[in-house]
Protein backbone atom coordinates (compact mmCIF):
# COMPACT_ATOMS: atom_id res chain seq x y z
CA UNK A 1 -4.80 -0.58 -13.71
CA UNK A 2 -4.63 -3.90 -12.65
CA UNK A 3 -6.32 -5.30 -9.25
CA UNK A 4 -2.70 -6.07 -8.16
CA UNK A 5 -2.57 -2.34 -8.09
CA UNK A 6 -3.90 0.22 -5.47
CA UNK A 7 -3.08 4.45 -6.31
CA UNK A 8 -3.87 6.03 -3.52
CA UNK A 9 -3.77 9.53 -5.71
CA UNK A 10 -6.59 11.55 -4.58
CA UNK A 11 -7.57 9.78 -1.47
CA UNK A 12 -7.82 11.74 1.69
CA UNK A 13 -5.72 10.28 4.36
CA UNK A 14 -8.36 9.71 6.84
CA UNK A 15 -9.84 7.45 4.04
CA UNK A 16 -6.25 5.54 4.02
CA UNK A 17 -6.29 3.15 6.47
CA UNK A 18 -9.79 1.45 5.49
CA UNK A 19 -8.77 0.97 1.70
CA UNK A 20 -5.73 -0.05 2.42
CA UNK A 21 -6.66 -2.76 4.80
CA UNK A 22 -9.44 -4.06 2.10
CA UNK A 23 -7.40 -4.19 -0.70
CA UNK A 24 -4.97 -6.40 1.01
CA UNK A 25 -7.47 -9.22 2.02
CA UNK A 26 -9.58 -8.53 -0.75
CA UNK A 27 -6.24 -9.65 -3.18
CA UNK A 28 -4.32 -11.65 -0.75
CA UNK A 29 -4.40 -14.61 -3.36
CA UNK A 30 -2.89 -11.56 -6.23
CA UNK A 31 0.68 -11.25 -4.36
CA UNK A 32 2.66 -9.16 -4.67
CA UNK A 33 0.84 -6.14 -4.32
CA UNK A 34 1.54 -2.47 -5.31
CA UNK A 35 0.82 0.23 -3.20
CA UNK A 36 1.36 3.69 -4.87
CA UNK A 37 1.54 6.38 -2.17
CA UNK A 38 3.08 9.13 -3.98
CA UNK A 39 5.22 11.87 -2.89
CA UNK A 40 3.15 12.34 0.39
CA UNK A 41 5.62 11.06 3.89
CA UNK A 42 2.48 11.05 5.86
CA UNK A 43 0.70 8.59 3.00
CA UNK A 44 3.96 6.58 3.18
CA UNK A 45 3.72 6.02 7.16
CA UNK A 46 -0.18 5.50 7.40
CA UNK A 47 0.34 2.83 4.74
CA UNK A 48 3.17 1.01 6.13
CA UNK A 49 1.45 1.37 9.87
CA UNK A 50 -1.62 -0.81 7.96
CA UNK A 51 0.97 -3.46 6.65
CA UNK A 52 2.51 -3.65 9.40
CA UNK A 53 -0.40 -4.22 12.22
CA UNK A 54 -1.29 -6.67 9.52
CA UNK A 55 2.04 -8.58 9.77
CA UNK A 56 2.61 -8.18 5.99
CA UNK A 57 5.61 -9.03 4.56
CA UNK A 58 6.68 -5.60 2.54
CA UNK A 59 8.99 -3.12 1.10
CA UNK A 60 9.04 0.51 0.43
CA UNK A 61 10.45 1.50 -3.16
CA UNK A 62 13.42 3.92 -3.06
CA UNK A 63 14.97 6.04 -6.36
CA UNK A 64 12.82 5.55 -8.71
CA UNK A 65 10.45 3.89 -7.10
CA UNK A 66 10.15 6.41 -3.98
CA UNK A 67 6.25 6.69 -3.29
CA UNK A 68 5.18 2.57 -3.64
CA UNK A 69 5.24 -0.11 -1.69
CA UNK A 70 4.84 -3.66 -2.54
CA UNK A 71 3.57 -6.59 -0.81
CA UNK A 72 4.61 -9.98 -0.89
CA UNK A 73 2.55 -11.86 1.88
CA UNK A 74 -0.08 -11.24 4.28
């Protein structure tokens, strides 16, 4: 995967917030951003808490896309 490209498969959600939050500065200048969350609501909202207290610029994927989130600006 690319570094555009975060999979949060496997990660325990206390680990979440932290990873999220670096991979977003760390590839600020790599917009936009994918975020895959999976199937997991409580991923979902711990991601989109992270974007948001960051003032990011997002949107969550629905149909086929249900379980990632892209970024488009920090």
């Amino acid at each position: 995967m690319g570094s555009h490209i975060l999979d949060l498969h496997g990660v325990r959600h206390h680990e979440v917030d932290l990873k999220v939050e670096n991979f977003i500065y760390l590839n600020q200048e790599e917009m936009p951003l994918t975020i895959i969350c999976g199937n997991s609501s409580e991923m979902i909202l711990i991601v989109k808490e992270v974007l948001e207290r960051s003032c990011s610029d997002f949107r969550e994927g629905d149909g086929s896309d249900y379980g990632q989130i892209k970024v488009f600006k920090l």
